[in-house]
N, C-alpha and C. Protein backbone atom coordinates (compact mmCIF):
# COMPACT_ATOMS: atom_id res chain seq x y z
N UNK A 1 46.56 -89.50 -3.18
CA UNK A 1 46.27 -89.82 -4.57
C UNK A 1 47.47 -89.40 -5.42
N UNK A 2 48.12 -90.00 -6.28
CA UNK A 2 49.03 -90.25 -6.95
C UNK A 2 48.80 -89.60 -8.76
N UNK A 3 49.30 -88.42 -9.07
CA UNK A 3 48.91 -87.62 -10.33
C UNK A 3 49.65 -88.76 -11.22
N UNK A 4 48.92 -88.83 -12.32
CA UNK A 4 49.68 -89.95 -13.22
C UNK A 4 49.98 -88.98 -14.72
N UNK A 5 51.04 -88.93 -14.99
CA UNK A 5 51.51 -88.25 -16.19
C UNK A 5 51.34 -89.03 -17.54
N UNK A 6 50.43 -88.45 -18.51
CA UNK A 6 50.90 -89.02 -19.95
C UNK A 6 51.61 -88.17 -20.88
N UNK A 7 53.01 -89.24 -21.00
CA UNK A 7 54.20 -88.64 -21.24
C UNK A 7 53.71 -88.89 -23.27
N UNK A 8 53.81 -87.91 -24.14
CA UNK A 8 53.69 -88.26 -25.60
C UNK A 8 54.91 -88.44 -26.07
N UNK A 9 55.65 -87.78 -25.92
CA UNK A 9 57.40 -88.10 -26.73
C UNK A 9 58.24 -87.39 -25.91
N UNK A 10 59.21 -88.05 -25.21
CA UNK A 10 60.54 -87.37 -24.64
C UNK A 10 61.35 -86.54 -25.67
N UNK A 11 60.81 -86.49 -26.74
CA UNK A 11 61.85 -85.82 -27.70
C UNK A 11 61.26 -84.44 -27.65
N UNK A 12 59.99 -83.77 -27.27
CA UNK A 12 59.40 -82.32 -27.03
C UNK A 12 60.15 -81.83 -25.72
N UNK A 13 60.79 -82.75 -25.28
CA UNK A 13 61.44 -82.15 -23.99
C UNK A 13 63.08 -82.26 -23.98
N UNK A 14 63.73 -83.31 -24.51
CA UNK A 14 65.14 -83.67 -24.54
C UNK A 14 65.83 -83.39 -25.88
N UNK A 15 66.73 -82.89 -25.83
CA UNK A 15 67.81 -82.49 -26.95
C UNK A 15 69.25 -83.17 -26.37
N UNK A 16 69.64 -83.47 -27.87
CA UNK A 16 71.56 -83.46 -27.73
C UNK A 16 72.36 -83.08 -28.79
N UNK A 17 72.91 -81.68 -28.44
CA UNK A 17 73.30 -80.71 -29.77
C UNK A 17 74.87 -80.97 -29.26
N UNK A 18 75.77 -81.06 -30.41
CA UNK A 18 77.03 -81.08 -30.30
C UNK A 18 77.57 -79.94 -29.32
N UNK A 19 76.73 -78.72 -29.61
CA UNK A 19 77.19 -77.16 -29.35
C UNK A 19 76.44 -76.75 -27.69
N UNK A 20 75.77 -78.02 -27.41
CA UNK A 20 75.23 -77.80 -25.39
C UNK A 20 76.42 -79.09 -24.45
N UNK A 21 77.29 -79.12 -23.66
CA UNK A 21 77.51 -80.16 -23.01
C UNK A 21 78.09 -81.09 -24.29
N UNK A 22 78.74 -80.68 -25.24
CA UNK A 22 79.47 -81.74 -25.43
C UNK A 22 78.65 -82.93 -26.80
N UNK A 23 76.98 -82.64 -26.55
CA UNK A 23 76.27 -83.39 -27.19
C UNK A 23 75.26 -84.41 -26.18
N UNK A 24 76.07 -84.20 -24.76
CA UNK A 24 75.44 -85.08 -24.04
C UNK A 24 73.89 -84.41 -23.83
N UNK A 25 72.91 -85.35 -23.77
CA UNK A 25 71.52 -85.20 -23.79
C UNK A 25 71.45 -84.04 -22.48
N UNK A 26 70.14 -83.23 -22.90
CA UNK A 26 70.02 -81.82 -22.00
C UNK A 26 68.31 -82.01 -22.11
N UNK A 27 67.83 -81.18 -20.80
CA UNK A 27 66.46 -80.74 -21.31
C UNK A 27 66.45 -79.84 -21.72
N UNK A 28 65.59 -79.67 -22.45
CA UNK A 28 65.57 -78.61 -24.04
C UNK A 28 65.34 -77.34 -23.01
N UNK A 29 66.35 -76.63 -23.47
CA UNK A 29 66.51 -74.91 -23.60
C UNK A 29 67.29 -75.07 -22.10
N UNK A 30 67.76 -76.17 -21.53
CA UNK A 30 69.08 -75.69 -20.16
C UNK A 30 70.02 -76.57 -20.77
N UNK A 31 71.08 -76.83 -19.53
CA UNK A 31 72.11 -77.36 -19.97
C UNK A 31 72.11 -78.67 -18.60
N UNK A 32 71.22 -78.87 -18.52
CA UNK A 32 70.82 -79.74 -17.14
C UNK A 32 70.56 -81.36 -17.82
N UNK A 33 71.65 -81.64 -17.75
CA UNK A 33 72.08 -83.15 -18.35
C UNK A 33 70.81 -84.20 -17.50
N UNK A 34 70.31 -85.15 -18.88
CA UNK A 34 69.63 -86.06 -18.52
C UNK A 34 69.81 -87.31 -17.38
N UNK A 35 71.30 -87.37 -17.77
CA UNK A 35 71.92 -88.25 -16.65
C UNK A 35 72.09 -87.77 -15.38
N UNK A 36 72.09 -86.28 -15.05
CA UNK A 36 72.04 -85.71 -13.62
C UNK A 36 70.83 -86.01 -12.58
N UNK A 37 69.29 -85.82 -14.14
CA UNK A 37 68.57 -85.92 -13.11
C UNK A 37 67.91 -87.91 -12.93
N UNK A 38 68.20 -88.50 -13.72
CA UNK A 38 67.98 -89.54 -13.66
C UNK A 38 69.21 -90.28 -12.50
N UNK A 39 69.98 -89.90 -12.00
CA UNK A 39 70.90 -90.33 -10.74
C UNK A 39 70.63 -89.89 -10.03
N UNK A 40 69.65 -88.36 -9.50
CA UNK A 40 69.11 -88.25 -8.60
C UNK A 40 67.80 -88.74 -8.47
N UNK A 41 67.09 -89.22 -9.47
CA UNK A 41 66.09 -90.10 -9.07
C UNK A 41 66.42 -91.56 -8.39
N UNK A 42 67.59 -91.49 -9.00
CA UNK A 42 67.55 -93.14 -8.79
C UNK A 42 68.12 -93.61 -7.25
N UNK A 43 68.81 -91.86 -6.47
CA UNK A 43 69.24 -92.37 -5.45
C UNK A 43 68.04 -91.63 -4.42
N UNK A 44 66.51 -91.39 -5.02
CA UNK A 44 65.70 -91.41 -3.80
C UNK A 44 64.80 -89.92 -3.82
N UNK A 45 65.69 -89.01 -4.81
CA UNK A 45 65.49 -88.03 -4.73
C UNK A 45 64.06 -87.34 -5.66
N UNK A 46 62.46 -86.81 -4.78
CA UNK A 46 61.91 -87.07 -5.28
C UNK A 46 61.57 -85.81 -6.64
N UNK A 47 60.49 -85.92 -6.90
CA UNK A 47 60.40 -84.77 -8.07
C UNK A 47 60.33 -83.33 -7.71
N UNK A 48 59.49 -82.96 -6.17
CA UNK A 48 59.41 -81.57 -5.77
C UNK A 48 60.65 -81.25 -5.42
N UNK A 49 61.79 -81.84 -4.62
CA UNK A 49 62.92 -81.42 -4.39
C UNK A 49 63.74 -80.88 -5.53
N UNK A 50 63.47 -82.05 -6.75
CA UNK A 50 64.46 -81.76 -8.03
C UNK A 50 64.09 -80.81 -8.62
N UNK A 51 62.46 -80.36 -8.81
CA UNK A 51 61.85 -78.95 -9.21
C UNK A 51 62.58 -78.14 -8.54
N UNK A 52 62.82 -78.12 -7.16
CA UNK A 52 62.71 -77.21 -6.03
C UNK A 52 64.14 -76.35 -6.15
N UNK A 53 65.20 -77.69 -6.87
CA UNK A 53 66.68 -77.57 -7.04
C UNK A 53 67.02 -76.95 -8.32
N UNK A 54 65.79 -76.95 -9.22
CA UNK A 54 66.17 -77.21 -10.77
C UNK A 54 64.90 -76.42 -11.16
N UNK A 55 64.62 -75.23 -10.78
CA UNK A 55 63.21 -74.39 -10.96
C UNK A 55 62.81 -73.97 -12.70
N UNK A 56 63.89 -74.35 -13.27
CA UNK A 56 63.41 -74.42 -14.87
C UNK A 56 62.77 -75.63 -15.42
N UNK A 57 62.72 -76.69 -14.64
CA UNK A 57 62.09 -78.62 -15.32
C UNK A 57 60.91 -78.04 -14.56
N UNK A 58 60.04 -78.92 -14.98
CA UNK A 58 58.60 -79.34 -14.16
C UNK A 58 58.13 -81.28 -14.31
N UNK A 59 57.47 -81.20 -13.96
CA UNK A 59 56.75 -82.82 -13.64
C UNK A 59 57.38 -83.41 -15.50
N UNK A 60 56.55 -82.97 -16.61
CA UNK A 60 56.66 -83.45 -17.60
C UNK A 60 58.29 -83.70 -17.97
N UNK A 61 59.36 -82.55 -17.67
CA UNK A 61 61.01 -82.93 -18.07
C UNK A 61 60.88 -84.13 -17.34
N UNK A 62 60.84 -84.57 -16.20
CA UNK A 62 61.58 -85.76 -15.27
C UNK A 62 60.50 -86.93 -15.93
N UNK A 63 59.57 -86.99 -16.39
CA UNK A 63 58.77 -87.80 -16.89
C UNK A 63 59.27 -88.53 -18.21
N UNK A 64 59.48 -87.10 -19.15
CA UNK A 64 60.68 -87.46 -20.20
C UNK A 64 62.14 -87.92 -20.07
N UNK A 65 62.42 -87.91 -18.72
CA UNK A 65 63.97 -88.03 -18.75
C UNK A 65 63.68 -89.49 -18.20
N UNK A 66 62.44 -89.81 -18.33
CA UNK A 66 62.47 -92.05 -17.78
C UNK A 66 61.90 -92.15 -19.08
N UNK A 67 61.23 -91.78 -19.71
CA UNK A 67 60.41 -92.63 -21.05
C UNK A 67 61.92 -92.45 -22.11
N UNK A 68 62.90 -91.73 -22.01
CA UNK A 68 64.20 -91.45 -23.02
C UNK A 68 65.12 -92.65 -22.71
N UNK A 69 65.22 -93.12 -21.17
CA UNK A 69 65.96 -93.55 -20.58
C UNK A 69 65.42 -95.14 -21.25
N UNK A 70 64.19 -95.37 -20.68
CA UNK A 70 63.24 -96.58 -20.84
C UNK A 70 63.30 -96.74 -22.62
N UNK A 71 63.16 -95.69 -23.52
CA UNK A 71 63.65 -96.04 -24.78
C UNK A 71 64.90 -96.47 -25.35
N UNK A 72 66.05 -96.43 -24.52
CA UNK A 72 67.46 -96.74 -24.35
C UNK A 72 67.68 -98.02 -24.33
N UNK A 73 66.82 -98.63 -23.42
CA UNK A 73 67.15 -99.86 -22.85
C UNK A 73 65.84 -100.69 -23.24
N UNK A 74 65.07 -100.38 -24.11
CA UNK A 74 63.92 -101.21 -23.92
C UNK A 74 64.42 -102.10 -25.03
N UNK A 75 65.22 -102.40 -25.78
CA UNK A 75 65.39 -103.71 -26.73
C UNK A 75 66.68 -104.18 -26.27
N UNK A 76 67.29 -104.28 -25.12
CA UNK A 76 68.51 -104.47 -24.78
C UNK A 76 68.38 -106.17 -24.06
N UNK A 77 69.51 -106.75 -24.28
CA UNK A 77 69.31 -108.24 -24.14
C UNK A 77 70.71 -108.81 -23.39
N UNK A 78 70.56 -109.04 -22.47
CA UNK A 78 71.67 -109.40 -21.44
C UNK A 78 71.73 -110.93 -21.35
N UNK A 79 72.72 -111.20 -21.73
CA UNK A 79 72.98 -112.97 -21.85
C UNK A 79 73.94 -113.15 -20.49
N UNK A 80 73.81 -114.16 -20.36
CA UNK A 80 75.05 -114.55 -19.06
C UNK A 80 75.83 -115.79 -19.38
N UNK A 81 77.14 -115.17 -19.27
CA UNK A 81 78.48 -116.21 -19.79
C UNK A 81 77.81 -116.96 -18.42
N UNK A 82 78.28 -118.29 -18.93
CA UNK A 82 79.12 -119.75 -18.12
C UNK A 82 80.32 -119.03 -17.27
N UNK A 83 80.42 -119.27 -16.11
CA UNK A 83 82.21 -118.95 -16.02
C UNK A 83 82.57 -119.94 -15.62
């Protein structure tokens, strides 16, 4: 059986302060860049391992770090040239 998360706002979990990384997006209170863990999702890697690696996130950070991601790209519109 498969726990299903309801995620309310990635913003209770994600920050990007000039003064953490540059500005690049963090989960709130580390310095554990959003894009780190969203490339290890994407190459397979599942959530207990990334807890397991990353013992300060839990289920809800990695939940927020796809609904932030999915807010990124959700009005984005890809046309395709002729070549």
């Amino acid at each position: 059986m498969y726990k299903i998360a309801v995620m309310k706002k990635w913003e209770n979990h994600i920050e990007a302060n000039p003064e953490i990384m540059y500005g690049k997006p963090v989960i709130k209170g580390t310095r554990i860049p959003v894009d780190l863990i969203l490339e290890k999702m994407s190459n397979g890697t599942n959530f207990q391992t990334i807890i397991s690696d990353y013992p300060d996130l839990n289920e809800e950070d990695l939940y927020a770090c796809l609904a932030y991601a999915t807010s990124l790209i959700r009005n984005e519109v890809t046309i395709s040239l002729a070549s």
